[in-house]
Protein backbone atom coordinates (compact mmCIF):
# COMPACT_ATOMS: atom_id res chain seq x y z
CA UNK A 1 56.89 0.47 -2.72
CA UNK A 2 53.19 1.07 -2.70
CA UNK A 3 51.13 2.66 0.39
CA UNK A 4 48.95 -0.18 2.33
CA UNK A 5 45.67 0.62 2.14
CA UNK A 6 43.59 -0.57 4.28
CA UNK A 7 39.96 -1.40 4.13
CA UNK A 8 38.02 -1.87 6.87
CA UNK A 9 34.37 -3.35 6.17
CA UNK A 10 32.65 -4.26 3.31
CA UNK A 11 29.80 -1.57 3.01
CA UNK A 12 28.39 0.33 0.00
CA UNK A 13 31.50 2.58 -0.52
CA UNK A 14 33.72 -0.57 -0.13
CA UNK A 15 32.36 -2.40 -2.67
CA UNK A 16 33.04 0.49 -5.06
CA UNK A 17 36.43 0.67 -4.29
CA UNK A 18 36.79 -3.36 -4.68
CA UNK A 19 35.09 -3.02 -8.28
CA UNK A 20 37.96 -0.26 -9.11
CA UNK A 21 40.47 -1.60 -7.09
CA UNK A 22 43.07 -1.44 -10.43
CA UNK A 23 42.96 1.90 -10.51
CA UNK A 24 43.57 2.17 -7.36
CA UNK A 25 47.14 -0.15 -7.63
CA UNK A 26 47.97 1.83 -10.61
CA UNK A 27 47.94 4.98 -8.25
CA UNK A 28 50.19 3.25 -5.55
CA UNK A 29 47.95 1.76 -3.40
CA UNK A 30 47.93 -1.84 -2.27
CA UNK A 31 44.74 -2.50 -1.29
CA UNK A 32 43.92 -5.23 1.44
CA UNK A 33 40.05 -5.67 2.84
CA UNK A 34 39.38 -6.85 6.40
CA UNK A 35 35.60 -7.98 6.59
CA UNK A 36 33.19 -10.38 7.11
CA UNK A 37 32.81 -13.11 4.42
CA UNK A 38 29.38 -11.84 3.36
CA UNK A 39 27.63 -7.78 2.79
CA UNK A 40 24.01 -7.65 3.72
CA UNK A 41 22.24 -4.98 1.40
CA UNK A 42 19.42 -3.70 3.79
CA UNK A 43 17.57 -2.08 0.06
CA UNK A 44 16.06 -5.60 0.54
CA UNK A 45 16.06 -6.89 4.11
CA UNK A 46 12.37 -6.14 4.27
CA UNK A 47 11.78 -8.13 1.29
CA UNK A 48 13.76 -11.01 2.53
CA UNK A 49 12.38 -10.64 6.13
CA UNK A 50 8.96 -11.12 4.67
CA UNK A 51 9.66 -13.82 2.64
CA UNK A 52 8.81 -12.08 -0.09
CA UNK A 53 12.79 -13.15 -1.48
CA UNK A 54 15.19 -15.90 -0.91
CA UNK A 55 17.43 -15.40 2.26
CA UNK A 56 20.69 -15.11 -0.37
CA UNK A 57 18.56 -12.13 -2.39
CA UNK A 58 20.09 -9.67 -0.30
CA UNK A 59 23.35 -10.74 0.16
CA UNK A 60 26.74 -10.32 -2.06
CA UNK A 61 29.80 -12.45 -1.70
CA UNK A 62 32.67 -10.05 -0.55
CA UNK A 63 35.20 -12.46 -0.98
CA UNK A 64 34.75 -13.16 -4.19
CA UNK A 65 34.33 -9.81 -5.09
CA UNK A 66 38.39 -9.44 -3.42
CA UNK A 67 39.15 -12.45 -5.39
CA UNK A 68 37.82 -11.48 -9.03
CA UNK A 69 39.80 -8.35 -8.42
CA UNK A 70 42.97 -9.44 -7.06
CA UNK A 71 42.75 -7.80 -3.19
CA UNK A 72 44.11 -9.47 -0.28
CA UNK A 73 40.86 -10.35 2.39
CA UNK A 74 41.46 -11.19 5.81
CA UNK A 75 38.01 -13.17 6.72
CA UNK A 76 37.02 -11.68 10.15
CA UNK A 77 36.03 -9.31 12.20
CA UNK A 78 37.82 -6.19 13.19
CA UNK A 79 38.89 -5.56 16.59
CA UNK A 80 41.16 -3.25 17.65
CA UNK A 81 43.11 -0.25 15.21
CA UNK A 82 46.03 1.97 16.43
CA UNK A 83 45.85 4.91 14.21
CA UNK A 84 48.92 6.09 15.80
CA UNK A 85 51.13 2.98 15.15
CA UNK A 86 49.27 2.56 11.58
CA UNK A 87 48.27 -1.70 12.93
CA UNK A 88 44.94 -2.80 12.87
CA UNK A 89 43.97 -6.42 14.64
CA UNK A 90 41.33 -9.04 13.81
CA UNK A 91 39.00 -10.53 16.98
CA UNK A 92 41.37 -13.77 15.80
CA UNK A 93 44.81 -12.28 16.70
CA UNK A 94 45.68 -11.40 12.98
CA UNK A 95 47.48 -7.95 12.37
CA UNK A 96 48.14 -5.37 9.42
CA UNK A 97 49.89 -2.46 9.27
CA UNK A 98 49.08 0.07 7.08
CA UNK A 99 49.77 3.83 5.75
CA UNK A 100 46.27 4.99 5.08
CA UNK A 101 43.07 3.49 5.84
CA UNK A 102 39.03 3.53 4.76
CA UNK A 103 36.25 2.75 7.27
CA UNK A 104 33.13 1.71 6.05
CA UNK A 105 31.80 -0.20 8.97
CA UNK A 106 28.09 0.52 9.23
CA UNK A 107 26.15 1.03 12.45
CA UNK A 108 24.64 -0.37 14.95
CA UNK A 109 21.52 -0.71 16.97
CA UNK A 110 21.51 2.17 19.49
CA UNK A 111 19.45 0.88 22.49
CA UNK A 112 20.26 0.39 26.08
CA UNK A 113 22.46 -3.37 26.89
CA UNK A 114 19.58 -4.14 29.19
CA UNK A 115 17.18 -4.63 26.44
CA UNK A 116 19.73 -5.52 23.59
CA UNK A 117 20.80 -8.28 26.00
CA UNK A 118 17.35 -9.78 26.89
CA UNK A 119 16.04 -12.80 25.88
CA UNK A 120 13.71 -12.97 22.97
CA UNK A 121 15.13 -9.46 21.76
CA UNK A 122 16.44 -8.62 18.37
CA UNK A 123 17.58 -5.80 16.73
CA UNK A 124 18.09 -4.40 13.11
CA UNK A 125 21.99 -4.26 12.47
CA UNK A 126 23.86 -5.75 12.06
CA UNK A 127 21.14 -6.84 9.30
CA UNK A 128 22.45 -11.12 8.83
CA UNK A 129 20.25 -11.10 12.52
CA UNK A 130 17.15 -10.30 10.49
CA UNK A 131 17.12 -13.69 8.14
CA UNK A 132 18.01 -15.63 11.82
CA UNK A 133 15.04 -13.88 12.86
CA UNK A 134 12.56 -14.91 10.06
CA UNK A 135 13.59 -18.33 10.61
CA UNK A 136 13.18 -18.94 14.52
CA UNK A 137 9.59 -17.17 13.59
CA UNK A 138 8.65 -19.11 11.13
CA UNK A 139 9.56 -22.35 13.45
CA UNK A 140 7.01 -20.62 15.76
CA UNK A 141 4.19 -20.39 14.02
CA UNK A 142 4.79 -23.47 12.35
CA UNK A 143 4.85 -24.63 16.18
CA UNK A 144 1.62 -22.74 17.27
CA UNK A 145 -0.26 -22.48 14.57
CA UNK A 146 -0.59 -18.63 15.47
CA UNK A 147 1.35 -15.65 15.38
CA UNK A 148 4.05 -14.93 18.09
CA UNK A 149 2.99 -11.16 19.51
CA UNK A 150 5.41 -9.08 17.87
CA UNK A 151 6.71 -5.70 19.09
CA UNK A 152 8.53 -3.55 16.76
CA UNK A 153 10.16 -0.38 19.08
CA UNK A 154 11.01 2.46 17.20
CA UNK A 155 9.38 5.66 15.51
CA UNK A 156 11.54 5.41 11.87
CA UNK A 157 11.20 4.86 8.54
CA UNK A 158 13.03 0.72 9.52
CA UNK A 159 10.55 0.67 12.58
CA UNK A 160 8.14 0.89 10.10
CA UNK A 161 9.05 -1.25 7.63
CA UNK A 162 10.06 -4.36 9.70
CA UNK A 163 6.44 -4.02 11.22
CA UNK A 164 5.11 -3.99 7.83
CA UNK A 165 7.41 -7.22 7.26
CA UNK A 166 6.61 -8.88 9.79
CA UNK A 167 2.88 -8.83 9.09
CA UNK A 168 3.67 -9.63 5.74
CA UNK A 169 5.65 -12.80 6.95
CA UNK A 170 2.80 -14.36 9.36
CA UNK A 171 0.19 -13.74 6.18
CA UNK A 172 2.49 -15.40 4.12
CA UNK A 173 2.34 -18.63 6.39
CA UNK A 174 -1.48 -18.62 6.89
CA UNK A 175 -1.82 -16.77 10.29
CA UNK A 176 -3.09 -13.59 11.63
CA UNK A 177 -0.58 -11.22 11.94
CA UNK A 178 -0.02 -10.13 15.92
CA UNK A 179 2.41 -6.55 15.30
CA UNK A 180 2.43 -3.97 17.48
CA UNK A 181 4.70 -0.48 16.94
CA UNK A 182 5.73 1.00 19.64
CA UNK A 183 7.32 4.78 19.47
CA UNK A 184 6.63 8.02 19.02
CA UNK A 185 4.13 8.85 16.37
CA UNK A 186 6.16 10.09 13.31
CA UNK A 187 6.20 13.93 12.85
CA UNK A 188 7.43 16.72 10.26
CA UNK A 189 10.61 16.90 12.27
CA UNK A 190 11.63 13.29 11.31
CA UNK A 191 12.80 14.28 7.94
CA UNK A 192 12.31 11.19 5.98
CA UNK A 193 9.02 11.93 4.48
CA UNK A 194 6.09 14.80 4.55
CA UNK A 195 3.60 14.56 6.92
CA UNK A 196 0.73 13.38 4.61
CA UNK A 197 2.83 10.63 3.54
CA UNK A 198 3.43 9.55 7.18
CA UNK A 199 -0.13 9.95 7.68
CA UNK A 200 -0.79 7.59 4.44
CA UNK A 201 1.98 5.19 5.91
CA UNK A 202 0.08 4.79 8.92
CA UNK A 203 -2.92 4.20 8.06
CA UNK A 204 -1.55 1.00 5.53
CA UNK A 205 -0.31 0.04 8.46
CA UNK A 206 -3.02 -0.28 10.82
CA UNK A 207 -5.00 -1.46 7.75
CA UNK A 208 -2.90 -4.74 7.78
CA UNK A 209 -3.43 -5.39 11.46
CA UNK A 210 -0.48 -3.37 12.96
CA UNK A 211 -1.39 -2.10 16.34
CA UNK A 212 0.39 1.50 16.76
CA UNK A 213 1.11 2.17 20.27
CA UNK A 214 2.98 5.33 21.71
CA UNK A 215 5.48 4.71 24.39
CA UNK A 216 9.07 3.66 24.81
CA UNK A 217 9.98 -0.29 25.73
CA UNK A 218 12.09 0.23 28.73
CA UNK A 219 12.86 -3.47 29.87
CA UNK A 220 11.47 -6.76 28.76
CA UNK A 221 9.91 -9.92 31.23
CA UNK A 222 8.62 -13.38 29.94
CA UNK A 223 5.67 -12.27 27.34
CA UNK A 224 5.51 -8.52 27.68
CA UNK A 225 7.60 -5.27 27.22
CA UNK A 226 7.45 -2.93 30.07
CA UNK A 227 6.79 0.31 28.76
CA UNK A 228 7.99 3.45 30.33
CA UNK A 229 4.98 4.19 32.19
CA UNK A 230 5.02 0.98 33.58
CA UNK A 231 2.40 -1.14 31.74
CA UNK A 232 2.83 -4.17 30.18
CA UNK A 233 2.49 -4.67 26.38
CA UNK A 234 2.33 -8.31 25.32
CA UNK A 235 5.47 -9.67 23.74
CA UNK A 236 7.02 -12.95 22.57
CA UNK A 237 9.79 -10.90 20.07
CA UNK A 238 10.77 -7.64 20.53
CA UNK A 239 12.76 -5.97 17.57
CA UNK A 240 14.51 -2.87 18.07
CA UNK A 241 14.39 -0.15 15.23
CA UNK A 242 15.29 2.58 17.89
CA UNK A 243 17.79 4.16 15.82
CA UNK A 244 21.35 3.56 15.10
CA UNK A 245 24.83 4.37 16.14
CA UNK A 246 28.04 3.75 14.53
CA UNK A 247 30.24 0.84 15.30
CA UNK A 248 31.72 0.95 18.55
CA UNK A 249 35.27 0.79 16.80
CA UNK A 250 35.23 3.79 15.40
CA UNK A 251 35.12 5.79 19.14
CA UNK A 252 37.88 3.61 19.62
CA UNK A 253 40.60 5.24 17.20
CA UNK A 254 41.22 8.34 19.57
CA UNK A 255 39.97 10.36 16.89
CA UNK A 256 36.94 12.98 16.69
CA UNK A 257 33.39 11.19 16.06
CA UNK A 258 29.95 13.09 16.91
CA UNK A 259 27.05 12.32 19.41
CA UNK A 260 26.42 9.05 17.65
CA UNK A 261 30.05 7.62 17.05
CA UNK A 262 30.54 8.70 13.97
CA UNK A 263 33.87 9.89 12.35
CA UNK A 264 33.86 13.50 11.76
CA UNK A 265 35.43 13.98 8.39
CA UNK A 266 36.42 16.77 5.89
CA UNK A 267 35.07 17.04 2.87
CA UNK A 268 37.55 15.03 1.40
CA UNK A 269 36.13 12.56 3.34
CA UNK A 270 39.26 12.09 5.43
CA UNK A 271 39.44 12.81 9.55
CA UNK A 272 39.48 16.24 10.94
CA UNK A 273 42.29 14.83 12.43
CA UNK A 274 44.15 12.36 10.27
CA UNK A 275 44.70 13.14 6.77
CA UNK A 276 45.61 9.42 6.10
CA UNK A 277 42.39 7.97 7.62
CA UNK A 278 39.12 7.96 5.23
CA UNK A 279 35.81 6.86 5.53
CA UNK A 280 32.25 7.06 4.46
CA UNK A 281 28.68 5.53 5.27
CA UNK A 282 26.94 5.41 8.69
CA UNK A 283 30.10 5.16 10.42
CA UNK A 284 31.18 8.76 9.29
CA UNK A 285 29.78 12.08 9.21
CA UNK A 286 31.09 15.56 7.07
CA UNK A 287 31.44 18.28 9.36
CA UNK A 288 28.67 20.53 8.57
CA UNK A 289 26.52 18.29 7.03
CA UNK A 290 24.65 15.81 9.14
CA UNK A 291 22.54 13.20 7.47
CA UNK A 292 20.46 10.53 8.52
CA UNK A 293 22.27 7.16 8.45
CA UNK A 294 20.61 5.86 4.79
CA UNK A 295 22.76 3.53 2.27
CA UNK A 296 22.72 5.85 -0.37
CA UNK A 297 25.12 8.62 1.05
CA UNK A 298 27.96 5.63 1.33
CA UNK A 299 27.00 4.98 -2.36
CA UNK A 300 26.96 8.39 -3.02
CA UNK A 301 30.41 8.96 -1.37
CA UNK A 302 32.11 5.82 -2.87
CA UNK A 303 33.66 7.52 -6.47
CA UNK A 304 34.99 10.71 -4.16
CA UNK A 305 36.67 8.55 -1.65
CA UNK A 306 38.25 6.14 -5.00
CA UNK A 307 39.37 9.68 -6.12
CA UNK A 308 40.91 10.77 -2.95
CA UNK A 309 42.27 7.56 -1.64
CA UNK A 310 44.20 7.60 -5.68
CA UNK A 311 45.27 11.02 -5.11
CA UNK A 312 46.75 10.60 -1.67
CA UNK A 313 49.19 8.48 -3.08
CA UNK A 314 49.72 9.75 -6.43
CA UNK A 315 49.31 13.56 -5.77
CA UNK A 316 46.94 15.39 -6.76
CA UNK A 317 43.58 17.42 -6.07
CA UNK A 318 41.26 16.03 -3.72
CA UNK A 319 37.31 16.46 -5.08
CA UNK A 320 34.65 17.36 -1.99
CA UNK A 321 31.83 15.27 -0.84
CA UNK A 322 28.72 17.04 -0.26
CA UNK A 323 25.60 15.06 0.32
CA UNK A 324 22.51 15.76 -0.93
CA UNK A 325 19.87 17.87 1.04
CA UNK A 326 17.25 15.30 -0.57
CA UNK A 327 17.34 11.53 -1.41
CA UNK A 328 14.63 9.26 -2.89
CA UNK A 329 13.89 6.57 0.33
CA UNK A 330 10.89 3.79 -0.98
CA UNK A 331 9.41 1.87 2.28
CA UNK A 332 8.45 -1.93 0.82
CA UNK A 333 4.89 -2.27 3.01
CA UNK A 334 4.92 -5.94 2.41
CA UNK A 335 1.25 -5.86 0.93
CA UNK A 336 2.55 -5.30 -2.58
CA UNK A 337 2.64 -1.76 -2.53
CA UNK A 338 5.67 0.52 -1.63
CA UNK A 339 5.60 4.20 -0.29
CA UNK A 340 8.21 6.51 -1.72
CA UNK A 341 9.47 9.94 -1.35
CA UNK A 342 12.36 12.39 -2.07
CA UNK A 343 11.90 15.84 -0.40
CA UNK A 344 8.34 17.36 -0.18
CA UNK A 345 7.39 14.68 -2.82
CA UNK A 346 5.70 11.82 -2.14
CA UNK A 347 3.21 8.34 -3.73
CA UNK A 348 1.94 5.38 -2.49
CA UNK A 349 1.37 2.18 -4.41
CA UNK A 350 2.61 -0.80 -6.64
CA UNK A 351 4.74 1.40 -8.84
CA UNK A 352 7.18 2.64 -5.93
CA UNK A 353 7.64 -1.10 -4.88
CA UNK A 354 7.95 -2.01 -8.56
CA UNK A 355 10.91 1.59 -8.62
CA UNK A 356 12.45 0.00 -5.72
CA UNK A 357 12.82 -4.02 -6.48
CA UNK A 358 14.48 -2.67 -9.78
CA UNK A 359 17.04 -0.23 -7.81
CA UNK A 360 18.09 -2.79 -5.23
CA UNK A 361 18.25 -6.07 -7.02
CA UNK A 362 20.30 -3.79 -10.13
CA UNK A 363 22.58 -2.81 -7.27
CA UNK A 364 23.13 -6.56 -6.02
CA UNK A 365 23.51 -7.79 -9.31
CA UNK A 366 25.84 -5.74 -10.37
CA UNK A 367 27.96 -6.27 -7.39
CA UNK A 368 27.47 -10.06 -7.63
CA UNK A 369 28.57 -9.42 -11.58
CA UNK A 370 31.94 -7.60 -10.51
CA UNK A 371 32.62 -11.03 -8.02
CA UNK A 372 32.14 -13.06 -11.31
CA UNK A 373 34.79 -10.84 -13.54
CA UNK A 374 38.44 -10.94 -13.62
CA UNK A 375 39.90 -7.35 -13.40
C-alpha cells in the first residue's frame, strides 16, 4: 500500500513537488495537498500592489495544478496536526492521516496583536491582504481626491518596497503620494544588500516623495501612529513590514523550531526530531544555516525535498540541502527602475526591473502551464 504523504501548503517547494508528483507515486507515495485554493507569488506583489499588473498576475491556481496532476486537495485551511498520531485537521473539521508529511506554510507578519489587531492596520503576509489593500486605497482616493497618509513600519528590503508601491499606486491614480517609512535606517548588518546600494535605495526613495522616519510604531489612534517616543506620526493606513515569523502551526507540532517558529531541520530537510516530517521555505530552517526568510531558498530546496520525500519510501540515499551564502534579491521601486543585488554586488536601474519581470512572470507561467497539462 503506498505511504500518505501529506502536503501541507502550497508554497514554492510545494508546487515543485505537485509538478513531479508521478514520480513521486511511482516511489510509493500517495500524495494528498491541504491548502488554500489559490498561491500568492510575492516576486510580484509589489508590481500588483502598484498597479503596475492585474490583481490575478501574481497568483497561480493550486487546485488546478492538483487536478492536472492527479493529487487529492482538501480546499482549506490547516488547523491542527498530531505528529504523534500521524492526523492532521482542517479549520472545517476535515481529517487525514498520514505516514510522512511536508510543510511549506510560509510566514507570517511578526508584530505585536495590539497593532496587528487595530483598525486601519495591514500587514504583508499572508500576501492575498495586499491586493484587498490596493483596492480599499484606491476607493479612497477615488473618495478624496488625495492620498490617504500612508505609514509603512519596517527597516527591510519588503518595508521598502511596499513604500515604493505605494507611491507608485497614488501616482498612478493622479495624486500626490503621502508615504512615510518608519524603522531603523538600513545598515551593513542587514544582509540583503551593501551599504552603497542601501544608500542608492534611499535616496530613490525620498526622491519619489517617501518621507523616511526613524522610530518604531508602538500603537495606533484615529489618524496617527504613536511612535515609541511618544509622538504622533500622521496615519490613515499603517502596513507592517516588521519582519516575519513562521506560521503559528508549526510551534504547534511539539517539535523543535528556532526563535522565529521555524522548524529546525537536517539537512535532509527532515526534523531534528522526526525523520518522517519534511519541510522547506520560511516555515523551516537547516540547523546551522540560518537564512533570511526569501522565496528562493523554498525554490531552491524543492528538487532535494522531491528526492528525499522518493527515497523515504523507496530506499535510498538522501541528498543534503545547503543554501546558498548569496542570492540575487531585485527590489521593483515602482518608478520603472529596479535595484538588484547578489552578495557585495550591486545596480540600479531599468535593466534589474526588466531581470526581474522576466524571472517572476517565467516562474508563474510555468506553474500556471503545469495546471494546464495532464501528467
Amino acid at each position: 500500500m503506498p505511504a500518505r504523504l501529506l502536503l501541507a501548503g502550497a508554497g514554492h517547494a510545494h508546487l515543485h513537488l505537485l509538478h513531479r508528483a508521478a514520480a513521486l507515486r511511482a516511489a510509493g507515495l500517495a500524495p494528498v495537498l491541504i491548502s488554500p485554493a489559490r498561491f500568492h507569488y510575492s516576486g510580484l506583489a509589489g508590481a500588483v500592489l502598484a498597479g503596475a499588473l492585474p490583481e490575478s498576475a501574481n497568483t497561480v491556481d493550486v487546485a488546478a495544478l492538483a487536478a492536472a496532476r492527479g493529487v487529492p486537495h482538501l480546499d482549506g485551511l490547516l488547523e491542527r496536526v498530531d505528529t504523534a498520531a500521524r492526523r492532521a485537521w482542517l479549520a472545517d473539521g476535515r481529517w487525514m492521516d498520514f505516514d510522512l508529511a511536508s510543510f511549506n506554510l510560509g510566514s507570517v507578519a511578526a508584530a505585536p496583536a495590539a497593532l496587528l489587531d487595530a483598525p486601519g492596520v495591514w500587514a504583508v503576509k499572508p500576501l492575498g491582504g495586499l491586493a484587498t489593500l490596493r483596492r480599499r486605497l484606491v476607493a479612497e482616493i477615488e473618495a478624496r481626491e488625495r492620498c490617504p497618509a500612508l505609514v509603512v513600519a519596517g527597516g527591510g528590503a519588503s518595508a521598502h518596497e511596499v513604500a515604493a508601491s505605494l507611491a507608485a499606486l497614488a501616482r498612478r491614480h493622479g495624486v500626490a503620494p503621502r508615504v512615510a517609512l518608519l524603522g531603523p535606517a538600513p545598515g551593513g548588518k542587514d544582509g540583503w544588500a551593501p551599504p552603497a546600494a542601501l544608500r542608492t535605495l534611499r535616496r530613490n526613495l525620498a526622491g519619489q516623495g517617501i518621507a523616511l522616519v526613524e522610530g518604531r510604531a508602538v500603537a495606533r489612534r484615529p489618524g496617527a501612529c504613536v511612535l515609541e517616543d511618544g509622538t504622533d506620526l500622521p496615519c490613515d493606513m499603517l502596513v507592517l513590514a516588521t519582519g516575519l515569523r513562521a506560521h503559528a502551526l508549526v510551534a504547534e507540532l511539539g517539535l523543535p523550531v528556532d526563535a522565529r517558529g521555524r522548524l529546525r531541520l537536517t539537512s535532509a530537510l527532515h526534523s531534528v526530531a522526526d525523520p518522517a516530517i519534511f519541510a522547506a521555505g520560511d516555515c523551516a530552517v537547516v540547523e546551522g544555516h540560518p537564512r533570511p526568510m526569501v522565496g528562493v531558498f523554498g525554490v531552491r530546496a524543492a528538487p532535494v525535498l522531491h528526492h528525499n520525500l522518493a527515497v523515504h519510501a523507496a530506499g535510498g540515499k538522501p541528498a543534503a540541502f545547503r543554501p546558498q551564502r548569496r542570492w540575487l534579491a531585485i527590489l521593483d521601486l515602482g518608478d520603472g527602475t529596479g535595484l538588484a543585488a547578489r552578495g557585495r554586488l550591486w545596480w540600479h536601474g531599468r535593466a534589474a526591473l526588466w531581470l526581474k519581470r522576466r524571472l517572476d512572470l517565467g516562474f508563474v507561467r510555468r506553474m500556471r502551464a503545469a495546471g494546464e497539462a495532464q501528467p
